[in-house]
PDB file of N, CA and C in Angstrom:
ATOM      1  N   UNK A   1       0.823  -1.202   0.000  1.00  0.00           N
ATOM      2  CA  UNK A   1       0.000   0.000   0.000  1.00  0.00           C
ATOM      3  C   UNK A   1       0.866   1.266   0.000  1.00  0.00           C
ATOM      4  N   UNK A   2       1.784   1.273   0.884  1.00  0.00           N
ATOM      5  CA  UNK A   2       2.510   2.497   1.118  1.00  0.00           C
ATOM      6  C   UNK A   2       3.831   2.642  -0.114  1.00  0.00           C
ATOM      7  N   UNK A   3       4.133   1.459  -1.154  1.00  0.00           N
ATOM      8  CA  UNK A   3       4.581   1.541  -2.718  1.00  0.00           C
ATOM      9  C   UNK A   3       3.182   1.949  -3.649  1.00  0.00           C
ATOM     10  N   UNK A   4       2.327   1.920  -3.436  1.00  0.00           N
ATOM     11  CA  UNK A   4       0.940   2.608  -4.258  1.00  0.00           C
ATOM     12  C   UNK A   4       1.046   4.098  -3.777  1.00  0.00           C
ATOM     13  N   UNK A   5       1.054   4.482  -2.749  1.00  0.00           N
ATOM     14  CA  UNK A   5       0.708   5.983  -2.170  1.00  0.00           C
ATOM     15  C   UNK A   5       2.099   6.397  -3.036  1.00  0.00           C
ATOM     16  N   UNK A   6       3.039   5.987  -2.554  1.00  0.00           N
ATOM     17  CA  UNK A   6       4.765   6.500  -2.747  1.00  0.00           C
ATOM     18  C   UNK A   6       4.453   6.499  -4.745  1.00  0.00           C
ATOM     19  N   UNK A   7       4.189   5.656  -5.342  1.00  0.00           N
ATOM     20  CA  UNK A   7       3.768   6.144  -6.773  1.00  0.00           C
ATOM     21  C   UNK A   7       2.963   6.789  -7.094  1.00  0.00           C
ATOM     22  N   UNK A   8       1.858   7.079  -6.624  1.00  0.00           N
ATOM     23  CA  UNK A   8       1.297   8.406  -7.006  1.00  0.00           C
ATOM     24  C   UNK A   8       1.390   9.428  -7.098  1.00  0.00           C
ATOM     25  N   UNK A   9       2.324   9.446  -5.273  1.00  0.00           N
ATOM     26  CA  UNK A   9       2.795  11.022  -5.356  1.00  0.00           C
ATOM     27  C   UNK A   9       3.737  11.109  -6.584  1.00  0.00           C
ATOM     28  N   UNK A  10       4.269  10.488  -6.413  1.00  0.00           N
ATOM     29  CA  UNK A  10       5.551  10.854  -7.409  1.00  0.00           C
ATOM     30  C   UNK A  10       5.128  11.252  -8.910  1.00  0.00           C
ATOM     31  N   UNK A  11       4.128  10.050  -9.526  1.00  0.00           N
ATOM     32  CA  UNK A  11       3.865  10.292 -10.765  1.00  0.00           C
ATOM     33  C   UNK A  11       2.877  12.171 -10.273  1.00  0.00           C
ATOM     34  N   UNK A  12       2.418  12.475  -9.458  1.00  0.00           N
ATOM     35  CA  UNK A  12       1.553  13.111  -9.272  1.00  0.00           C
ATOM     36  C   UNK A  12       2.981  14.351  -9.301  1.00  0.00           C
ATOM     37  N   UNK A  13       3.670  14.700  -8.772  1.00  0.00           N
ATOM     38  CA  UNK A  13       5.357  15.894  -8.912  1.00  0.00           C
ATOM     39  C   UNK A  13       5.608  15.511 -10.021  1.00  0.00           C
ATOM     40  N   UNK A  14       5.945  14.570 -10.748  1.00  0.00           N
ATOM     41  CA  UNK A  14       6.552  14.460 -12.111  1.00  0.00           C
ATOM     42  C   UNK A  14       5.706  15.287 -13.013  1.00  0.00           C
ATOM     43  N   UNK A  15       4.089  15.135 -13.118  1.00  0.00           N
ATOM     44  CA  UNK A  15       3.331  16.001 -13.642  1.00  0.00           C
ATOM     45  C   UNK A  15       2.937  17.378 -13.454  1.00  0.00           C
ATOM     46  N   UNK A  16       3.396  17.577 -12.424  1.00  0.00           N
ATOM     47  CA  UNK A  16       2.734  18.858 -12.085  1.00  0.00           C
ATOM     48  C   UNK A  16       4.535  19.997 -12.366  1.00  0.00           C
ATOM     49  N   UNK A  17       5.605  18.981 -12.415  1.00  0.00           N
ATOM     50  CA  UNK A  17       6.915  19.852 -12.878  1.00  0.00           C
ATOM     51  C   UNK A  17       6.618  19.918 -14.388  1.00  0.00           C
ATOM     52  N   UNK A  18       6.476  18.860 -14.915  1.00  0.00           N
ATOM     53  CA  UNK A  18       6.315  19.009 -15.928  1.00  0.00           C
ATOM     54  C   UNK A  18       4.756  19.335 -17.089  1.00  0.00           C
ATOM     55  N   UNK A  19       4.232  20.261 -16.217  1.00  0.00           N
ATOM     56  CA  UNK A  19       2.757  20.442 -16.943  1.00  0.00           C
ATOM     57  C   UNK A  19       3.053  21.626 -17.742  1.00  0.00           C
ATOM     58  N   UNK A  20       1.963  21.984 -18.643  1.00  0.00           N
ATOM     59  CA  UNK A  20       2.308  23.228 -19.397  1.00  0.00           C
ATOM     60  C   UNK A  20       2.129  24.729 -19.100  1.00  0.00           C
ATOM     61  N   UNK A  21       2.577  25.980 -18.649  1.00  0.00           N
ATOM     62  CA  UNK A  21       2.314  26.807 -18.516  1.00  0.00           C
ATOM     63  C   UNK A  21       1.752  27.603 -19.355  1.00  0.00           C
ATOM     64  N   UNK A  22       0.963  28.475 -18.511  1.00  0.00           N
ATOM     65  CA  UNK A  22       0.340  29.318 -19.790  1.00  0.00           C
ATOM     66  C   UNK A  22       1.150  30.546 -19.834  1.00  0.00           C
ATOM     67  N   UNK A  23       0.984  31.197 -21.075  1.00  0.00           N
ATOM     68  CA  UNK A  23       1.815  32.206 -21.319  1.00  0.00           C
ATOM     69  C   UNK A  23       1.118  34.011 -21.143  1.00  0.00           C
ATOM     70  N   UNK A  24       1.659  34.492 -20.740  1.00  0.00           N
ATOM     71  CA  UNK A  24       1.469  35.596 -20.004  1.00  0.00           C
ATOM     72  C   UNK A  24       0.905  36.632 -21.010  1.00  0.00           C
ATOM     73  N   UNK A  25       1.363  36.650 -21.916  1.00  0.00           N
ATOM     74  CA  UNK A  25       0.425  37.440 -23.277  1.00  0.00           C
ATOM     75  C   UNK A  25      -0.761  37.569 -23.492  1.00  0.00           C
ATOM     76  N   UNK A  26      -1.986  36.017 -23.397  1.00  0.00           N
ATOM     77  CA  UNK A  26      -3.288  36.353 -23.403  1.00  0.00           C
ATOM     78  C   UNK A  26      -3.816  37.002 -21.947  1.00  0.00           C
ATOM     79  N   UNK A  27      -3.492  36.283 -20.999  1.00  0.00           N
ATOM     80  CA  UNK A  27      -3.832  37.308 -19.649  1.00  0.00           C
ATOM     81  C   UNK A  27      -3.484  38.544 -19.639  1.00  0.00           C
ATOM     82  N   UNK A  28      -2.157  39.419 -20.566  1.00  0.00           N
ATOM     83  CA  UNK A  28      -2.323  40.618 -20.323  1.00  0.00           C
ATOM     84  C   UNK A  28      -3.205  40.979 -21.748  1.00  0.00           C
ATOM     85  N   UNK A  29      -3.741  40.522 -22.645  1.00  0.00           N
ATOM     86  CA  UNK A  29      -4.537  40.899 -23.444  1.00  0.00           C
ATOM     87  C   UNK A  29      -5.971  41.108 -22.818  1.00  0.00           C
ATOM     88  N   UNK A  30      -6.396  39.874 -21.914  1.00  0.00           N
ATOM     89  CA  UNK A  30      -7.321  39.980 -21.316  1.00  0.00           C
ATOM     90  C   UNK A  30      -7.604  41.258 -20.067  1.00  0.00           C
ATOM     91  N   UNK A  31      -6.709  41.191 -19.271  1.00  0.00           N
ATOM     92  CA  UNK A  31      -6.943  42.324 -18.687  1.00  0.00           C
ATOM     93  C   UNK A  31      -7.158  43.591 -18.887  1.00  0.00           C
ATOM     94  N   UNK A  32      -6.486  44.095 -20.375  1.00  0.00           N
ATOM     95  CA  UNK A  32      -6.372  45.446 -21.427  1.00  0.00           C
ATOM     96  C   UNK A  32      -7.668  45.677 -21.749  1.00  0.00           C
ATOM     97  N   UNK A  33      -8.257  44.317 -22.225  1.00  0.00           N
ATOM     98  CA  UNK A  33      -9.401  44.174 -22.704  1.00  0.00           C
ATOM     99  C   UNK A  33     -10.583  44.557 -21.350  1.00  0.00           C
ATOM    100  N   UNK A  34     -10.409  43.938 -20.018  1.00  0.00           N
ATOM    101  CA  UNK A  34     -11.338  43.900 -18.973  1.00  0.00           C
ATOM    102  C   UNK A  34     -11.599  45.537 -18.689  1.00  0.00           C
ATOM    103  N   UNK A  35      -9.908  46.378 -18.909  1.00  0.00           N
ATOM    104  CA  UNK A  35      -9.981  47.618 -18.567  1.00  0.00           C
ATOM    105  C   UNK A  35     -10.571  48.386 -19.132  1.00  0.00           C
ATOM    106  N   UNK A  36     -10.448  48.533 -20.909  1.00  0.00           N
ATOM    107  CA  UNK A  36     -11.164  49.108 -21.879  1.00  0.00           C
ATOM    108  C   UNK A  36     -12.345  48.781 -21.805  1.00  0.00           C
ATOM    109  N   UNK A  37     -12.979  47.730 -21.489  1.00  0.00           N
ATOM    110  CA  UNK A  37     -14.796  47.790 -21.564  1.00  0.00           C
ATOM    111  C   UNK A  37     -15.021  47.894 -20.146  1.00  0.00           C
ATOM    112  N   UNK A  38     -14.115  48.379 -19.314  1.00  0.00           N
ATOM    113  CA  UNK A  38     -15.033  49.032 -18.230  1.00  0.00           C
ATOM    114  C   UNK A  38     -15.753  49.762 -18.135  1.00  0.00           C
ATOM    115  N   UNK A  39     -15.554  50.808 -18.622  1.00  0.00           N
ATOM    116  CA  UNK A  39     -16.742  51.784 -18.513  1.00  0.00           C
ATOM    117  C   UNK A  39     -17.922  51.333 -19.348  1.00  0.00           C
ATOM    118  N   UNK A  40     -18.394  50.593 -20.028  1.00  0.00           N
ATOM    119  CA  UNK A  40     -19.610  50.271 -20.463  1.00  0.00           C
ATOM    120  C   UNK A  40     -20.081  49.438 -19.348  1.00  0.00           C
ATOM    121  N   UNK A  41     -19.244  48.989 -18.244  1.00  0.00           N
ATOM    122  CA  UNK A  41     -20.074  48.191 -17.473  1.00  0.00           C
ATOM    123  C   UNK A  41     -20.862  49.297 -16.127  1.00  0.00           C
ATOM    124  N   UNK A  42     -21.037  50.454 -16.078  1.00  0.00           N
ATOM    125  CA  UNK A  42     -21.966  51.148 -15.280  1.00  0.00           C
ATOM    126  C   UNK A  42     -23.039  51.295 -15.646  1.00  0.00           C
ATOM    127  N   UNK A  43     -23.957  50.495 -14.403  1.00  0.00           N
ATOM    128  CA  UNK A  43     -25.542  50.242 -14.532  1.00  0.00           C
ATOM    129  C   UNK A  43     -26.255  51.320 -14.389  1.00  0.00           C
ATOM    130  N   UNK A  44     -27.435  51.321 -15.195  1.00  0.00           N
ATOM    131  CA  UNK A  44     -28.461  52.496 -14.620  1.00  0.00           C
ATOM    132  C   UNK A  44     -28.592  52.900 -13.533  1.00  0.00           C
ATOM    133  N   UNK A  45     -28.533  52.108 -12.513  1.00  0.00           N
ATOM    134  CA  UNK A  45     -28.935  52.339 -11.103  1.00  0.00           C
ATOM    135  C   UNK A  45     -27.593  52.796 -10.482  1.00  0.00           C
ATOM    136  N   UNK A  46     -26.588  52.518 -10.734  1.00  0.00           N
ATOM    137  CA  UNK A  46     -25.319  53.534  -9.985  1.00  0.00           C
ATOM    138  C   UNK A  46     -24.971  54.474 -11.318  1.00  0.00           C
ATOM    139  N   UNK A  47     -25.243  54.843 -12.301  1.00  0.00           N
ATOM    140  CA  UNK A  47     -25.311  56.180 -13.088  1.00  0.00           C
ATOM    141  C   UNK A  47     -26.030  57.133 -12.503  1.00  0.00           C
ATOM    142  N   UNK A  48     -27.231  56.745 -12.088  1.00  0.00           N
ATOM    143  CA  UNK A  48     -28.217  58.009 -11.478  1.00  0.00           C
ATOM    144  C   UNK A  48     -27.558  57.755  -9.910  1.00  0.00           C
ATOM    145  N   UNK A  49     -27.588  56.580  -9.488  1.00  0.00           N
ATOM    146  CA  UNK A  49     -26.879  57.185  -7.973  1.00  0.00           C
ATOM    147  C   UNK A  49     -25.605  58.139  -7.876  1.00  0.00           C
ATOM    148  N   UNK A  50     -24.529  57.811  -8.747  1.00  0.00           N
ATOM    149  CA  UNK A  50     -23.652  58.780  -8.788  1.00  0.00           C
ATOM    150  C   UNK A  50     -24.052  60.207  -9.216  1.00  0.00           C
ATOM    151  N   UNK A  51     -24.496  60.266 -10.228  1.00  0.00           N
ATOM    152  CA  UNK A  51     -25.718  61.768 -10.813  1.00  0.00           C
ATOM    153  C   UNK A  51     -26.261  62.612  -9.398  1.00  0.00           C
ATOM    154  N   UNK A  52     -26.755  61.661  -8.750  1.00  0.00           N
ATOM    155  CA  UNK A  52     -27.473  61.863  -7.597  1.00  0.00           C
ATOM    156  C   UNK A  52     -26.852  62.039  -6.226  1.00  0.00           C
ATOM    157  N   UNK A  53     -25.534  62.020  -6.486  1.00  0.00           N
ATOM    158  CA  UNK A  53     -24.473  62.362  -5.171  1.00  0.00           C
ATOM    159  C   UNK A  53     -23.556  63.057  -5.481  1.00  0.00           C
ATOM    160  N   UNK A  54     -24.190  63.652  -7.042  1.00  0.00           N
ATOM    161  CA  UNK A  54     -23.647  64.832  -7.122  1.00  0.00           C
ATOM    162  C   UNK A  54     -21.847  64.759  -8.069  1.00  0.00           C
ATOM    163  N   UNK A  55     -21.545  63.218  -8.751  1.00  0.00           N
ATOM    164  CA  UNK A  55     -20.600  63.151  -9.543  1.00  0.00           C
ATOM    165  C   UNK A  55     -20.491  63.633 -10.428  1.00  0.00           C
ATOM    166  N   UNK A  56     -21.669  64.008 -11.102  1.00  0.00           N
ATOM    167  CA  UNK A  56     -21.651  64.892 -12.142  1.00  0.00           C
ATOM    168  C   UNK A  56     -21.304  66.636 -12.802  1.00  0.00           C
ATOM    169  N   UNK A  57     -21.602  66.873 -11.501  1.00  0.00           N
ATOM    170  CA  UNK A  57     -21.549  68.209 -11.378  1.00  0.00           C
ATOM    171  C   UNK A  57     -20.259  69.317 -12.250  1.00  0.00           C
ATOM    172  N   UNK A  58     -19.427  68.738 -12.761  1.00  0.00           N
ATOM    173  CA  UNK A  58     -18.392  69.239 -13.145  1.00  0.00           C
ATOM    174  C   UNK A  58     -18.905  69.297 -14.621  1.00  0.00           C
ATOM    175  N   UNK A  59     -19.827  68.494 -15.127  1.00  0.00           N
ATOM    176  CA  UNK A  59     -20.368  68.381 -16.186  1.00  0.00           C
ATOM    177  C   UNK A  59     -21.529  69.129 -16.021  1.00  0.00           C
ATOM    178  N   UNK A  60     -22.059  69.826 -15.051  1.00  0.00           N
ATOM    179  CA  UNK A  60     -23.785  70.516 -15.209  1.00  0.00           C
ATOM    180  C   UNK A  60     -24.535  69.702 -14.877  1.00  0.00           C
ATOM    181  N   UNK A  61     -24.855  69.005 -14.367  1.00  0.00           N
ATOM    182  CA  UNK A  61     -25.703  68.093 -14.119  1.00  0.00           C
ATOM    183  C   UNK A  61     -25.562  68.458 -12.078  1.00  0.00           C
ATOM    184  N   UNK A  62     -26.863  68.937 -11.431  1.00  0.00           N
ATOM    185  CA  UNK A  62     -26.812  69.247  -9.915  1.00  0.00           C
ATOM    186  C   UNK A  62     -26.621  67.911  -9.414  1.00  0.00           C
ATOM    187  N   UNK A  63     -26.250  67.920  -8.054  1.00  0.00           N
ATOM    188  CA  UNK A  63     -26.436  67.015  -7.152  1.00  0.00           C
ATOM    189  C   UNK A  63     -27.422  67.005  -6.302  1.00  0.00           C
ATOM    190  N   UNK A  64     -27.484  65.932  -5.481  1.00  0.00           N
ATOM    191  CA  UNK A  64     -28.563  65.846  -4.083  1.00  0.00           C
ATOM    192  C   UNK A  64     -30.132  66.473  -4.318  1.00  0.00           C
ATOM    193  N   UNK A  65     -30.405  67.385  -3.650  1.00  0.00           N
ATOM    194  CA  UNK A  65     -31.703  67.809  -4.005  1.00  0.00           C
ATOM    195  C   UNK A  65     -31.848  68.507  -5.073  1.00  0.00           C
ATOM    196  N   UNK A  66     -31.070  69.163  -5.475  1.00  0.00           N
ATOM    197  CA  UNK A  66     -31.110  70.145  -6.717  1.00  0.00           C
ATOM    198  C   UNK A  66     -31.061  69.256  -7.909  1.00  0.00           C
ATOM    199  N   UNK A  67     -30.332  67.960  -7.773  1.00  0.00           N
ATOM    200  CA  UNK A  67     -30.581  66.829  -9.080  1.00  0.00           C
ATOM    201  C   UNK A  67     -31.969  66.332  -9.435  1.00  0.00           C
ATOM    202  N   UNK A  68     -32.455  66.233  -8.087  1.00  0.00           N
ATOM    203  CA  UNK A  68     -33.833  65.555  -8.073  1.00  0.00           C
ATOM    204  C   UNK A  68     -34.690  66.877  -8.945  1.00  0.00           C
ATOM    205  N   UNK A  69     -35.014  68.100  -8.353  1.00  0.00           N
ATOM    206  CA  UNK A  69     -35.745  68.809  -8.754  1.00  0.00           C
ATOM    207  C   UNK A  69     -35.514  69.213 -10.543  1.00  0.00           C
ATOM    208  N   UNK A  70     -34.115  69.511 -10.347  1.00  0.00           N
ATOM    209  CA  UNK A  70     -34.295  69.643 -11.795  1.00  0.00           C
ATOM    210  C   UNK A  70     -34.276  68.442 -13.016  1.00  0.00           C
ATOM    211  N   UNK A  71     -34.547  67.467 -12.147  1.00  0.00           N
ATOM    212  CA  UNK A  71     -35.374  66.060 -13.017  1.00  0.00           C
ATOM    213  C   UNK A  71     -36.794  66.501 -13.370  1.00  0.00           C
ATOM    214  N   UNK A  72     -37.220  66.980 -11.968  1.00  0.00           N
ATOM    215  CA  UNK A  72     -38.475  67.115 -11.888  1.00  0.00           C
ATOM    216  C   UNK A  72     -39.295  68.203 -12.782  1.00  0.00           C
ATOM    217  N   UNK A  73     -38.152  69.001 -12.610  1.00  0.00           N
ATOM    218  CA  UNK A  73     -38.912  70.407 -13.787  1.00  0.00           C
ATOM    219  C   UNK A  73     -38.259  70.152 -14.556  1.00  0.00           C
ATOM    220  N   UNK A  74     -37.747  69.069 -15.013  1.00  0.00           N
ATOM    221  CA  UNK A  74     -37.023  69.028 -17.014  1.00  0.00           C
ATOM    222  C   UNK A  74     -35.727  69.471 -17.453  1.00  0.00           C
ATOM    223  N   UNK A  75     -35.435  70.166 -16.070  1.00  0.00           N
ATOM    224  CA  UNK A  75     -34.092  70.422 -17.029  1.00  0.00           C
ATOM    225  C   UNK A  75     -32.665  69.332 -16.657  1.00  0.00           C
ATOM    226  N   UNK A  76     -32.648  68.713 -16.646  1.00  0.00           N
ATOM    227  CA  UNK A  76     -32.099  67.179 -17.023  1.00  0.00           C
ATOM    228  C   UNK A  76     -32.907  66.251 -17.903  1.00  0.00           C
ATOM    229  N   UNK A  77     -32.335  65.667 -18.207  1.00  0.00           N
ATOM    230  CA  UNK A  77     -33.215  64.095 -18.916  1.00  0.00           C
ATOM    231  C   UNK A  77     -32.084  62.999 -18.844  1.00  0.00           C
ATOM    232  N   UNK A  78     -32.572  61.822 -19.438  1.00  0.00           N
ATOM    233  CA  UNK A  78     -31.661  60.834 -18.811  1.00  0.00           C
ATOM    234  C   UNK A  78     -30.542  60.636 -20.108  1.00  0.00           C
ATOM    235  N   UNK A  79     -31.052  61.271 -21.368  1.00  0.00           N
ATOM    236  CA  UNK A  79     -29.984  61.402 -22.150  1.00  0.00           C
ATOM    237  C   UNK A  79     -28.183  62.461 -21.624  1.00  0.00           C
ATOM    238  N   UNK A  80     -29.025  63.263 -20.967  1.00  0.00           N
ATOM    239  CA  UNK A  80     -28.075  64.752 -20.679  1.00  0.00           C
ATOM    240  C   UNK A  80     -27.041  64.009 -19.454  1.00  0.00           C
ATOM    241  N   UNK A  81     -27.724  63.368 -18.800  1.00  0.00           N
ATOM    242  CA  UNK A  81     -27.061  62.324 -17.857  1.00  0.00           C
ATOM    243  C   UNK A  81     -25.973  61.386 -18.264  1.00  0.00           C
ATOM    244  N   UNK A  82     -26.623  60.735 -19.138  1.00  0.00           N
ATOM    245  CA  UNK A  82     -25.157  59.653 -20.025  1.00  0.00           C
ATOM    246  C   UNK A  82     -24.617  60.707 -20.507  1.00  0.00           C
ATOM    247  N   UNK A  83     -24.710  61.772 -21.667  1.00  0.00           N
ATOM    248  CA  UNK A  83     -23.558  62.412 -22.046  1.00  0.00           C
ATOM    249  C   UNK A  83     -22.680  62.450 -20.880  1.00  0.00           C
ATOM    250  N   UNK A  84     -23.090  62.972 -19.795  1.00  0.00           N
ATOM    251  CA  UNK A  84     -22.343  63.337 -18.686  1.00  0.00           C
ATOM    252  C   UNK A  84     -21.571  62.197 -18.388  1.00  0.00           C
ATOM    253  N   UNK A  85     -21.910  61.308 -18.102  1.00  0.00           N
ATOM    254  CA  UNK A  85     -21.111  60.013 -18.379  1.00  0.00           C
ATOM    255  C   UNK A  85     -20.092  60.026 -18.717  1.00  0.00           C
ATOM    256  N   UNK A  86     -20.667  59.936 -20.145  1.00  0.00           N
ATOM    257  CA  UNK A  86     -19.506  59.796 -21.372  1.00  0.00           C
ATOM    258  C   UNK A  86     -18.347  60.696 -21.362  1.00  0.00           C
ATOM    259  N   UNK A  87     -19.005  61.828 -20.999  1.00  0.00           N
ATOM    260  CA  UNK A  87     -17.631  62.954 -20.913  1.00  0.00           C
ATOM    261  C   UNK A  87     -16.874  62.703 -19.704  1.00  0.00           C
ATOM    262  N   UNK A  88     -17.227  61.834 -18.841  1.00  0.00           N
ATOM    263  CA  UNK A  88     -16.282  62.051 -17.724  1.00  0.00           C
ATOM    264  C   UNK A  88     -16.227  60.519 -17.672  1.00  0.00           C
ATOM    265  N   UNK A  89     -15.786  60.245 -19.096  1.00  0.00           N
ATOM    266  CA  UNK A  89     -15.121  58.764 -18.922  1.00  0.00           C
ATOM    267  C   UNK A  89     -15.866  57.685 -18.547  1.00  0.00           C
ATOM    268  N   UNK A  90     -16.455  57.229 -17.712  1.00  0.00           N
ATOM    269  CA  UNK A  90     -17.394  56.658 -16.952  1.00  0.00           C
ATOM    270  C   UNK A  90     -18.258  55.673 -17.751  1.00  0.00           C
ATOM    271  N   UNK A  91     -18.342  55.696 -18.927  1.00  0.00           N
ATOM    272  CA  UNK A  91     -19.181  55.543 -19.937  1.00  0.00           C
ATOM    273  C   UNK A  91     -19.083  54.920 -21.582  1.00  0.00           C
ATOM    274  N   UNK A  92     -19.206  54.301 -22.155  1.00  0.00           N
ATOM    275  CA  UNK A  92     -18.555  54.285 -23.443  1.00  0.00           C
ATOM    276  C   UNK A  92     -19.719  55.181 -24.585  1.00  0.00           C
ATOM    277  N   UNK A  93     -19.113  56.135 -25.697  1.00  0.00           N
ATOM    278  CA  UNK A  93     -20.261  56.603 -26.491  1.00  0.00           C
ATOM    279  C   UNK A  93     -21.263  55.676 -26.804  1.00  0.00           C
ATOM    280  N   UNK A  94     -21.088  54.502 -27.300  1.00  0.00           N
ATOM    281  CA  UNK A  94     -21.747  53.749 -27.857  1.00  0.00           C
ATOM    282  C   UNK A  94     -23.185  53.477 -27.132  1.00  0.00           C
ATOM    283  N   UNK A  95     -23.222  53.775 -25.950  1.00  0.00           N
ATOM    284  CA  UNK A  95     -24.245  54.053 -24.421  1.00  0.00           C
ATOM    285  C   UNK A  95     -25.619  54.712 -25.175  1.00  0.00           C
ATOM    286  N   UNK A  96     -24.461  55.706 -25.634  1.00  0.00           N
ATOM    287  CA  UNK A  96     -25.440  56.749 -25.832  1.00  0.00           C
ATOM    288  C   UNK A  96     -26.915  56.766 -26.806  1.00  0.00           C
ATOM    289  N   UNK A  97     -26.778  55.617 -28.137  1.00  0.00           N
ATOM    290  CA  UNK A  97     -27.890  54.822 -28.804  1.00  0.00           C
ATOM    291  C   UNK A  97     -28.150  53.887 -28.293  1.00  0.00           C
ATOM    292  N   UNK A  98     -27.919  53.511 -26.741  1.00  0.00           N
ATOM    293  CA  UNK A  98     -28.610  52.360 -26.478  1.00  0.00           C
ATOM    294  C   UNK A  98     -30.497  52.652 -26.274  1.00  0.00           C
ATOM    295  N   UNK A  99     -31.478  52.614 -26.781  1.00  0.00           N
ATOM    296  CA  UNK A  99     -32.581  53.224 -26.084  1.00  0.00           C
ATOM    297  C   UNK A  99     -32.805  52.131 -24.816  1.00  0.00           C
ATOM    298  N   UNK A 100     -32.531  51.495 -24.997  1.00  0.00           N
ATOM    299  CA  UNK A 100     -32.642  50.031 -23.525  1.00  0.00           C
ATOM    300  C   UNK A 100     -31.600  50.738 -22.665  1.00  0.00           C
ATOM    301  N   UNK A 101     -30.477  51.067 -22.254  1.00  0.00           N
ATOM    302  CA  UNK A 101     -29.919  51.869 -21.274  1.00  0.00           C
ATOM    303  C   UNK A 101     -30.422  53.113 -20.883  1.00  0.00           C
ATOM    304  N   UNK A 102     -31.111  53.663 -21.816  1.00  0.00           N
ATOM    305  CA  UNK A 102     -31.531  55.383 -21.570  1.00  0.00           C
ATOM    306  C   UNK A 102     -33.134  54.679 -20.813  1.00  0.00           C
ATOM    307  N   UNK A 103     -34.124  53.888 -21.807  1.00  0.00           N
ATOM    308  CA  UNK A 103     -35.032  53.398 -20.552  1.00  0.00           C
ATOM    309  C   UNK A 103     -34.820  53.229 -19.147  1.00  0.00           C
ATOM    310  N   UNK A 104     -33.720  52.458 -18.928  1.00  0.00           N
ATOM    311  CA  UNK A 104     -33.628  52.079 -17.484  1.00  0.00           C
ATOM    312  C   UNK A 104     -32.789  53.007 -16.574  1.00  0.00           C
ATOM    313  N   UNK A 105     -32.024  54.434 -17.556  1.00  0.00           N
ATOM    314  CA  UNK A 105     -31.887  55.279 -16.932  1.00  0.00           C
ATOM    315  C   UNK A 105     -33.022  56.334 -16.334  1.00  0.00           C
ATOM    316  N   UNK A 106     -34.018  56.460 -17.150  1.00  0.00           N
ATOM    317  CA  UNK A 106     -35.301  56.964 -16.825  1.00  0.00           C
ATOM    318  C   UNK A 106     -36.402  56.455 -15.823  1.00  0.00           C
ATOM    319  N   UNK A 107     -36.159  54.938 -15.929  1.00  0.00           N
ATOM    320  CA  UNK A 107     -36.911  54.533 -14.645  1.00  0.00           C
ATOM    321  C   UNK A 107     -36.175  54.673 -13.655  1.00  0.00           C
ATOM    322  N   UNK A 108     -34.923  54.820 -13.446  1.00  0.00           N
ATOM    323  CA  UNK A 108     -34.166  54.849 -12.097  1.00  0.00           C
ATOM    324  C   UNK A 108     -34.147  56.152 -11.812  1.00  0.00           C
ATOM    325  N   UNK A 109     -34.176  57.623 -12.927  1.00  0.00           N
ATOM    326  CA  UNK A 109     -34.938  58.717 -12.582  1.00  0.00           C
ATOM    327  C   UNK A 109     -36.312  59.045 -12.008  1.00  0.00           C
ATOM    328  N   UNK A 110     -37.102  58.244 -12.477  1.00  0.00           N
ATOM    329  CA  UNK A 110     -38.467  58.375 -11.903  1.00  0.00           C
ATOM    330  C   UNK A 110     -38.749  57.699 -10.765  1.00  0.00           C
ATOM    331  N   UNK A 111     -37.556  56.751 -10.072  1.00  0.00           N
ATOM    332  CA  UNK A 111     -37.958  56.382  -8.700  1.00  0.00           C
ATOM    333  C   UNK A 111     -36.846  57.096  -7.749  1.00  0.00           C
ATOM    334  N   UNK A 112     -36.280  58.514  -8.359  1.00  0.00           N
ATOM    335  CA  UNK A 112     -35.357  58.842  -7.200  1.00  0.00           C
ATOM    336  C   UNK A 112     -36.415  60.147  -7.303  1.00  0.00           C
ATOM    337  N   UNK A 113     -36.948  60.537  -8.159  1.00  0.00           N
ATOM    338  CA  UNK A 113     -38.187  61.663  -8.755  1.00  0.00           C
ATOM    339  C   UNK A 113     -39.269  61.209  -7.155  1.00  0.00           C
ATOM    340  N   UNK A 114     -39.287  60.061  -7.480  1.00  0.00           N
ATOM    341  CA  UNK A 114     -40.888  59.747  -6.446  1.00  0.00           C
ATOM    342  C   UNK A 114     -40.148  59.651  -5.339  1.00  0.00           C
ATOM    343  N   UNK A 115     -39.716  59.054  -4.700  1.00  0.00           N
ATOM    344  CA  UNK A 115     -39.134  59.527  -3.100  1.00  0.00           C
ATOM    345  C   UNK A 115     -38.937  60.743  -3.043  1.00  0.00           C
ATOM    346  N   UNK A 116     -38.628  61.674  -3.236  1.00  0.00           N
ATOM    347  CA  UNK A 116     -38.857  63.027  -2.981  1.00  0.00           C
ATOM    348  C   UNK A 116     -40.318  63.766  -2.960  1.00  0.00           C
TER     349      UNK A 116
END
């Protein structure tokens, strides 16, 4: 039994010295890649939360209560919001014809609209 254990391990180190490594090129392709489509990965719901705590502001877009209201009287929309985005990086243009992202930016406007 203990010549069965003693061959396994062994064949088990012989393989694992000699297994194949992977090469470091596609992982840094991949990561280049993870970095560049980051910004398309911000959801409706932390676009308007950030909007809404006031990240925007460097772009025109108010914060805190003054975001809410001027949702409320129109002068925002949820398009003016992604630009804002987009200009501050955050965002990829391509966002910007999504009408399925601008929807669910508008419903996440109209439920920070109704709590107030």
């Amino acid at each position: 039994m203990k010549g069965l254990i003693l061959s396994s391990l062994s064949i088990l180190l012989i393989s694992a010295v000699h297994a194949p490594t992977a090469k470091a090129e596609p992982v840094a392709i991949k990561q280049a890649t993870a970095q560049s489509t980051s910004t398309t990965q911000l959801t409706p719901f932390t676009l308007v939360s950030l909007a809404h705590q006031g990240y925007f502001q460097p772009q025109g877009i108010p914060g805190h209560i003054g975001f809410t209201a001027a949702y409320q009287i129109g002068q925002i929309t949820a398009e003016e919001i992604v630009q804002s985005a987009v200009n501050a990086n955050r965002l990829s243009p391509q966002v910007l014809s999504d009408s399925e992202y601008l929807r669910a930016v508008e419903v996440q406007l109209n439920a920070i609209a109704n709590l107030h």
